[in-house]
C-alpha atoms as a PDB file:
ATOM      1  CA  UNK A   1       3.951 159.117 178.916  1.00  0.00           C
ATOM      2  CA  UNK A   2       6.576 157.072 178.746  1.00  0.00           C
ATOM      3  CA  UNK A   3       4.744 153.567 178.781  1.00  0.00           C
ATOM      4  CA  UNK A   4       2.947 155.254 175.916  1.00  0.00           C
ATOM      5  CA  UNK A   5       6.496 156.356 174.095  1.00  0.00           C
ATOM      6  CA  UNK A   6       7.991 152.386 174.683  1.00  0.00           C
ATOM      7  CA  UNK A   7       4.875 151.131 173.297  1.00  0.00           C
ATOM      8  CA  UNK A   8       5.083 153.017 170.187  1.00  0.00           C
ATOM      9  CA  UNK A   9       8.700 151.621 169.696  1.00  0.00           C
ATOM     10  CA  UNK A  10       8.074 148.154 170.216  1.00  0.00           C
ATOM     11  CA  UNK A  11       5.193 148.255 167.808  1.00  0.00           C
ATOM     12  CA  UNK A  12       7.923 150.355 165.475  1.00  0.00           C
ATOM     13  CA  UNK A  13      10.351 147.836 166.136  1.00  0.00           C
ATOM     14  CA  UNK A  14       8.287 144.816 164.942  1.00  0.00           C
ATOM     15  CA  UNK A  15       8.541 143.563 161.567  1.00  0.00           C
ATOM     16  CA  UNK A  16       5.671 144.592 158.786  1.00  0.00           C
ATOM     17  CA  UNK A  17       4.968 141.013 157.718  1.00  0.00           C
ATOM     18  CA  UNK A  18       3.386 140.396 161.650  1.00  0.00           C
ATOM     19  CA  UNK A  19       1.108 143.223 160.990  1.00  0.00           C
ATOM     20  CA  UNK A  20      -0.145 142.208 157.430  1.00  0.00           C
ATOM     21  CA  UNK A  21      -0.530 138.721 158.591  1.00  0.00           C
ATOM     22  CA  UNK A  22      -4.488 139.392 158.854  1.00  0.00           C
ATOM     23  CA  UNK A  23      -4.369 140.117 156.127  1.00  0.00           C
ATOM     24  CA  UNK A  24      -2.381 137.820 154.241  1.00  0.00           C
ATOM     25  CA  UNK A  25      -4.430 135.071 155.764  1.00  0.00           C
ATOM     26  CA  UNK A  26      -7.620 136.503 154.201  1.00  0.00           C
ATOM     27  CA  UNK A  27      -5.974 136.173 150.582  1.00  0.00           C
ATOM     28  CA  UNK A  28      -4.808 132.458 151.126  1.00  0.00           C
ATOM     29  CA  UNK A  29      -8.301 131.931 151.956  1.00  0.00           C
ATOM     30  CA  UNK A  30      -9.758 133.607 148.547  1.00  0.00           C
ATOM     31  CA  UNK A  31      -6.779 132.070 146.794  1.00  0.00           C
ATOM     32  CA  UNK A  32      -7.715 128.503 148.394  1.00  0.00           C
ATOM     33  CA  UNK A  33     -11.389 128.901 147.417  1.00  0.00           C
ATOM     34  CA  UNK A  34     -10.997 129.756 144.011  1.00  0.00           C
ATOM     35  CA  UNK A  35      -8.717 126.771 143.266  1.00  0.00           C
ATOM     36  CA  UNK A  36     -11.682 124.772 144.686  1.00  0.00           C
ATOM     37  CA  UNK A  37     -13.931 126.332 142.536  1.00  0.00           C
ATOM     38  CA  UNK A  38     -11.671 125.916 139.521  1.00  0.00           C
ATOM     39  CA  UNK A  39     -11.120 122.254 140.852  1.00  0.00           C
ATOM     40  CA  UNK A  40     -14.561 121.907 140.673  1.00  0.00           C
ATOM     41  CA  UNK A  41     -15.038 123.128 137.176  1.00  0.00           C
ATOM     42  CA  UNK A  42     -12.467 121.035 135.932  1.00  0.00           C
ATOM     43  CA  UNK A  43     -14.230 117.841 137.384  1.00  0.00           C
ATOM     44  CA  UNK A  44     -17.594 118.851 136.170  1.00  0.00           C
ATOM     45  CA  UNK A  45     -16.322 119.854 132.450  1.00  0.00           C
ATOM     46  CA  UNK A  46     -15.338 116.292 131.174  1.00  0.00           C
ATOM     47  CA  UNK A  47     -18.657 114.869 131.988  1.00  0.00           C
ATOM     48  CA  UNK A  48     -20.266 117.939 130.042  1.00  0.00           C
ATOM     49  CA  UNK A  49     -17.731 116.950 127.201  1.00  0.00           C
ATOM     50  CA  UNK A  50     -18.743 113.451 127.467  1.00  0.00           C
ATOM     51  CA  UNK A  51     -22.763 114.510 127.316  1.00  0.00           C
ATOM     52  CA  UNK A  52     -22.162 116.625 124.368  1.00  0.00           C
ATOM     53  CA  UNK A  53     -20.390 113.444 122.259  1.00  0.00           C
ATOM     54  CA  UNK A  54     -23.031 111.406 123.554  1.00  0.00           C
ATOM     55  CA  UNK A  55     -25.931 114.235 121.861  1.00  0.00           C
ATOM     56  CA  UNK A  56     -23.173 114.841 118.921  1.00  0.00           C
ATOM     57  CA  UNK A  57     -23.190 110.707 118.092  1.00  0.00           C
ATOM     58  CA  UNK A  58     -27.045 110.553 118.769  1.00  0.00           C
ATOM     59  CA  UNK A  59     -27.427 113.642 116.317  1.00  0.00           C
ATOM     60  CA  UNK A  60     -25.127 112.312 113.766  1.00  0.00           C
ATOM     61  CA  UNK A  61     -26.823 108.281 114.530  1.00  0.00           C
ATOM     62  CA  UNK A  62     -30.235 109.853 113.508  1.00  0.00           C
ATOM     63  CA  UNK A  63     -29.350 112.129 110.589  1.00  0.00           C
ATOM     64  CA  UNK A  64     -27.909 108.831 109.233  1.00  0.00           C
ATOM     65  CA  UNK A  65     -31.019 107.044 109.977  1.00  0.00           C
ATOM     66  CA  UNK A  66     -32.996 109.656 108.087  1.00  0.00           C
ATOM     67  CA  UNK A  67     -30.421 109.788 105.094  1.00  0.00           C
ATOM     68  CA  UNK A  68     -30.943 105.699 104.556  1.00  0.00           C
ATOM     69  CA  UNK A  69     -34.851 105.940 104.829  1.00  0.00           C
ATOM     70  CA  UNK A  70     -34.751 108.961 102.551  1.00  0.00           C
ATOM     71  CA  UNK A  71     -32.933 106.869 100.054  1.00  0.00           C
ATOM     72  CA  UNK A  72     -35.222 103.605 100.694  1.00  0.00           C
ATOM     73  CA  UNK A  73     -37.989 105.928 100.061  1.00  0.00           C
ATOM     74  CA  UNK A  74     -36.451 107.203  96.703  1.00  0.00           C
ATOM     75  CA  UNK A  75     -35.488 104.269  95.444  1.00  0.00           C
ATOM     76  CA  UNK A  76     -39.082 102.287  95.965  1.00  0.00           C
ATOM     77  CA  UNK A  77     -40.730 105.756  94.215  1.00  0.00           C
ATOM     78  CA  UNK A  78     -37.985 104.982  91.166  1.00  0.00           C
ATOM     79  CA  UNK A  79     -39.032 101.406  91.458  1.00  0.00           C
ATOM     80  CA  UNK A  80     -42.448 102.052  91.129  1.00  0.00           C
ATOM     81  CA  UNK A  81     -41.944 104.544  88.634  1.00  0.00           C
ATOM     82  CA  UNK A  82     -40.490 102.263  86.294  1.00  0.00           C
ATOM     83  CA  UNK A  83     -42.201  99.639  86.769  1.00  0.00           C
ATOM     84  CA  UNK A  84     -45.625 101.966  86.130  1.00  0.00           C
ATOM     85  CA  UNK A  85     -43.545 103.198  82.775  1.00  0.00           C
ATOM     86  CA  UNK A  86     -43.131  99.078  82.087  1.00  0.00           C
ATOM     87  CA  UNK A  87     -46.582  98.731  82.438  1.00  0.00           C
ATOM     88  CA  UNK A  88     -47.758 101.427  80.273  1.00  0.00           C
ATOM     89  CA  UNK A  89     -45.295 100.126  77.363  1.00  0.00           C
ATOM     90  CA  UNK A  90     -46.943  96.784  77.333  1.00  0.00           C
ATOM     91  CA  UNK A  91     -50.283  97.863  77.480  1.00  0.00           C
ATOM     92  CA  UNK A  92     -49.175  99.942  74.728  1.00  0.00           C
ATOM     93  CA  UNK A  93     -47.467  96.928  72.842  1.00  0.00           C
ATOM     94  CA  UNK A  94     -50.665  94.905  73.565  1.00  0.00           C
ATOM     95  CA  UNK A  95     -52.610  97.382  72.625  1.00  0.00           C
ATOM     96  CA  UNK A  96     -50.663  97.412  68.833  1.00  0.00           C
ATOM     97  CA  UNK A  97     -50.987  93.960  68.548  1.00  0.00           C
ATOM     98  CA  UNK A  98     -54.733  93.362  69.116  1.00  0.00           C
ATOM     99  CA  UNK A  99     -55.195  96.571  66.778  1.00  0.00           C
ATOM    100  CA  UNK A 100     -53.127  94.418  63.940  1.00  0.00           C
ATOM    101  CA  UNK A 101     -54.954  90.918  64.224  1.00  0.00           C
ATOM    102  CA  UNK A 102     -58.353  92.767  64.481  1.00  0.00           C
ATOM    103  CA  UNK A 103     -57.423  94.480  61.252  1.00  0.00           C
ATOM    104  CA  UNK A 104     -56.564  91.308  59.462  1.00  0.00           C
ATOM    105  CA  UNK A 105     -59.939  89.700  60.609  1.00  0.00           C
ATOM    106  CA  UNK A 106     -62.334  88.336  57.994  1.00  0.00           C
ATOM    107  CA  UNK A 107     -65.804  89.834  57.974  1.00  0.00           C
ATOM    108  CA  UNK A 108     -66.879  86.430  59.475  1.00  0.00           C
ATOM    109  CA  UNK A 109     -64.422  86.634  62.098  1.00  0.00           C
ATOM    110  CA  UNK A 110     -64.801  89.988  62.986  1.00  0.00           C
ATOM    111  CA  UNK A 111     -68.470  89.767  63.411  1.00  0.00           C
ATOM    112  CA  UNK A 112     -67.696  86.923  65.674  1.00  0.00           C
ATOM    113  CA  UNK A 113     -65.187  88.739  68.156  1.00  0.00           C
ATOM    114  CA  UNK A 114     -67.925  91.559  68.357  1.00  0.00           C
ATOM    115  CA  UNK A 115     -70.247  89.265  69.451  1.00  0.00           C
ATOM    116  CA  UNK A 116     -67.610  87.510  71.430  1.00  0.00           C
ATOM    117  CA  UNK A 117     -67.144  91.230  73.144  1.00  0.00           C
ATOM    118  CA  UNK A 118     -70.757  92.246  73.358  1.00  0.00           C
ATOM    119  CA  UNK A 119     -71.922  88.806  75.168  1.00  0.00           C
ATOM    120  CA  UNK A 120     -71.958  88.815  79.025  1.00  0.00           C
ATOM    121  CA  UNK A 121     -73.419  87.277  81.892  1.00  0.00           C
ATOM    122  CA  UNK A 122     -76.510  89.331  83.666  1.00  0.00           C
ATOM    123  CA  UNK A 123     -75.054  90.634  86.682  1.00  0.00           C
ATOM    124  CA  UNK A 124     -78.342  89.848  88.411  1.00  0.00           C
ATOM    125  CA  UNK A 125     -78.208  86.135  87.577  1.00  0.00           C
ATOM    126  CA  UNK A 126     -74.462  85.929  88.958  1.00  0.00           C
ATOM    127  CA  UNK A 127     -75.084  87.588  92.390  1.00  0.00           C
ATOM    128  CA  UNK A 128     -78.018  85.403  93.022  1.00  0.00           C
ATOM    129  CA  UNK A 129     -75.688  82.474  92.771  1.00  0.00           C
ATOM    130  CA  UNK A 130     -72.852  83.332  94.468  1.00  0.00           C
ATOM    131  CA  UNK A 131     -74.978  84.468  97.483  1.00  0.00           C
ATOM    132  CA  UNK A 132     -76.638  80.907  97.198  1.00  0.00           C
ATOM    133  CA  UNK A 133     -73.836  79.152  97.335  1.00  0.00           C
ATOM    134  CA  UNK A 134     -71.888  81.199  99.924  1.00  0.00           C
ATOM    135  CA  UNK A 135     -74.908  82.342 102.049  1.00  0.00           C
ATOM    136  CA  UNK A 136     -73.609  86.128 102.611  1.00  0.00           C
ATOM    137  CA  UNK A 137     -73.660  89.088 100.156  1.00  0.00           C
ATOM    138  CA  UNK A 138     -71.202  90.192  98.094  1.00  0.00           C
ATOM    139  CA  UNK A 139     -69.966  93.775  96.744  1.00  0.00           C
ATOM    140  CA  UNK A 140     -70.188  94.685  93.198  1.00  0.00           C
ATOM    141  CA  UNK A 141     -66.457  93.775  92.002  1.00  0.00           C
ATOM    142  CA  UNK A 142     -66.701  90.475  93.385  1.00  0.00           C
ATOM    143  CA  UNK A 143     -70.092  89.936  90.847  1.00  0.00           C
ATOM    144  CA  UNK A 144     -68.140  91.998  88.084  1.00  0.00           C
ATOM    145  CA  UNK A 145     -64.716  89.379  88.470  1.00  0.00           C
ATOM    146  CA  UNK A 146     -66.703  86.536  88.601  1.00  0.00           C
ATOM    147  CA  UNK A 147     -68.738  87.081  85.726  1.00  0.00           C
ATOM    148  CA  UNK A 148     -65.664  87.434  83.545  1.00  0.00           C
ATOM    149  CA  UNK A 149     -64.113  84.515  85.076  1.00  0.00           C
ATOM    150  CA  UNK A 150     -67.264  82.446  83.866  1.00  0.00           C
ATOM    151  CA  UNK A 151     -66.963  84.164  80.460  1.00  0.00           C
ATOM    152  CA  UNK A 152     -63.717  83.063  80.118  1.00  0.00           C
ATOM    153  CA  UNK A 153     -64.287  79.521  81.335  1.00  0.00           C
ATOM    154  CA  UNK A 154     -67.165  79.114  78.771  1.00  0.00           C
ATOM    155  CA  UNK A 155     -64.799  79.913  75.869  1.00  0.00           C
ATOM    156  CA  UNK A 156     -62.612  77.708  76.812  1.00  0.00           C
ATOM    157  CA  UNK A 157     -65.107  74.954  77.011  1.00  0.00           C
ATOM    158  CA  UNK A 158     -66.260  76.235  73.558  1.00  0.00           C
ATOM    159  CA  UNK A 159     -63.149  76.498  71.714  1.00  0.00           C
ATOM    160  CA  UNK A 160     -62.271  72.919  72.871  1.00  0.00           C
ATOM    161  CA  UNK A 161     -66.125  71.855  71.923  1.00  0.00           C
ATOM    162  CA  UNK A 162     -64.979  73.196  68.343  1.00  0.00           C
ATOM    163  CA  UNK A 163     -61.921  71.053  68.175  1.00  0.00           C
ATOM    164  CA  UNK A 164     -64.047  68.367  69.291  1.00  0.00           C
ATOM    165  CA  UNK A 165     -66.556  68.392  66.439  1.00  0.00           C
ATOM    166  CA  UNK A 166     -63.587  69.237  63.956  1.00  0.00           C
ATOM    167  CA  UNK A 167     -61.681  66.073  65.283  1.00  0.00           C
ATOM    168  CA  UNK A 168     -65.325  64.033  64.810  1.00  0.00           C
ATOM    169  CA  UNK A 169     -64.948  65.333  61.242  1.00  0.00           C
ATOM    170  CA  UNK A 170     -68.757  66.934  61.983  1.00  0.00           C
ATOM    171  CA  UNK A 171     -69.367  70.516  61.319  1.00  0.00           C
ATOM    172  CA  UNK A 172     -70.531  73.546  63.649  1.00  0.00           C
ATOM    173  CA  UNK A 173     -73.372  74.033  65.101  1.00  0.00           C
ATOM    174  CA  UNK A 174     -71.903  72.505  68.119  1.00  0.00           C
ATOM    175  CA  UNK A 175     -74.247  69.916  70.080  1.00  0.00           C
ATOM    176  CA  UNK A 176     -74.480  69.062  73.217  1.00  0.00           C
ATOM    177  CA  UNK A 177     -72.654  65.919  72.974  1.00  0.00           C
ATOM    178  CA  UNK A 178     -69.412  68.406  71.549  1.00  0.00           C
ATOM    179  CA  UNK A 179     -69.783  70.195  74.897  1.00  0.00           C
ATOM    180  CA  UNK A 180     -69.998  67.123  77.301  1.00  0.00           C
ATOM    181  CA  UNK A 181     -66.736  65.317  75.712  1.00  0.00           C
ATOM    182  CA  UNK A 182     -64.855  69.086  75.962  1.00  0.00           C
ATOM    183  CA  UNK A 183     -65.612  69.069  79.803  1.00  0.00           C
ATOM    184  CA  UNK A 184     -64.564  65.902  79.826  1.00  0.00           C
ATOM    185  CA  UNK A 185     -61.458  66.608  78.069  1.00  0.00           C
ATOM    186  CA  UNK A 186     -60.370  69.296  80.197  1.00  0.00           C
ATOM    187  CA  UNK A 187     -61.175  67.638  83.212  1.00  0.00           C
ATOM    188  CA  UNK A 188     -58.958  65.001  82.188  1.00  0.00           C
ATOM    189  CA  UNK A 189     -56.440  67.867  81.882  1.00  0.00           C
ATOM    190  CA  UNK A 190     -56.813  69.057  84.828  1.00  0.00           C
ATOM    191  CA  UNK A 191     -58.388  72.769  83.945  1.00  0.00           C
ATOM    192  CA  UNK A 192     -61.702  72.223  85.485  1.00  0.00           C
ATOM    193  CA  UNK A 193     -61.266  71.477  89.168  1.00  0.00           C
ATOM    194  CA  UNK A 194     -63.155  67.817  90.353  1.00  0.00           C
ATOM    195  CA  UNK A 195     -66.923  69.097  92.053  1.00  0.00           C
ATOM    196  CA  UNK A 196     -68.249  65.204  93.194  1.00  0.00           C
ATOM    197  CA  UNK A 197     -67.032  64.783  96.478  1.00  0.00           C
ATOM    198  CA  UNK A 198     -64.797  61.637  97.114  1.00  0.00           C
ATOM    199  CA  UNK A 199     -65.053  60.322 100.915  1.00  0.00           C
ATOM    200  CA  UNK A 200     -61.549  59.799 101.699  1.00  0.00           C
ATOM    201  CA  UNK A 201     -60.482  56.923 104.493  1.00  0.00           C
ATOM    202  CA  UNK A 202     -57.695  56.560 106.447  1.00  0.00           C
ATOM    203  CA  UNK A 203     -56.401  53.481 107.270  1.00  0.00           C
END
């Protein structure tokens, strides 16, 4: 009993801050691991900052990369648009213009440019040749832009025929002597390209 009584007042007897030390040692430890874990956060945060400028100047890179092509595209459809509206007004201009010289035709001359109009190569005629000459067949357009390229090219040769004969104070109809010198004419010009082939040596 009395081992038991002196025990009691030596445990009495000792301070309280030996008894909580247990305790106490247990909170450090919390206290210790959340300042790791905040350390932790506070390392891993800038490089989360630093990956959201990165998206932020990536995001702001391409929404300025889609504002430029926006206004390339807007400005080539204005472009075009004007230059369709250009167009239009000198069709329209040409359009007047033919309408007045046609009106101040003679009957002569306006039978003339009908028949000028009317006349035309056969189609037929023109694909046969080209596929002569190049050996492969050709599309439809190709026989449609070359036979107004040869109309064209005989009224050129006819029109300088004309000054020809007028020059050679003869009259119309145009012979076939009118026709040879206005070839030769506008070879000499340079509007009829040379066919004969010239062997060409190097020395």
């Amino acid at each position: 009993m009395a081992e038991a009584a002196e025990s009691e007042r030596k445990d009495a007897a000792l301070p309280l801050s030996s008894l909580s030390a247990p305790a106490d040692l247990s909170a450090v430890e919390v206290a210790a691991g959340q300042e790791k874990e905040s350390v932790e956060v506070k390392v891993e945060v800038p490089g989360v900052e630093i990956k959201s400028k990165e998206a932020a100047e990536l995001a702001l890179g391409e929404l300025e990369e889609s504002t430029s092509q926006a206004c390339a595209a807007k400005k080539i459809k204005i472009e075009i648009k004007d230059k369709k509206e250009k167009k239009h007004k000198v069709d329209e201009d040409e359009i007047q213009k033919m309408q007045i010289l046609v009106s101040s035709f003679s009957e002569e001359q306006l039978n003339r440019y009908e028949m000028y109009r009317r006349s035309a190569f056969p189609k037929a005629a023109i694909k046969r040749l080209i596929q002569s000459i190049t050996g492969t067949s050709v599309s439809q357009n190709v026989v449609i832009a070359m036979s107004g390229i040869s109309k064209v090219f005989v009224g050129e040769v006819v029109e300088e025929a004309l000054d020809v004969c007028e020059k050679w104070g003869e009259s119309p109809p145009l012979q076939p002597k009118h026709m040879r010198e206005a070839v030769r004419r506008l070879k000499t010009r340079g509007q009829i390209p040379n066919s004969k082939y010239k062997k060409i040596l190097f020395h």
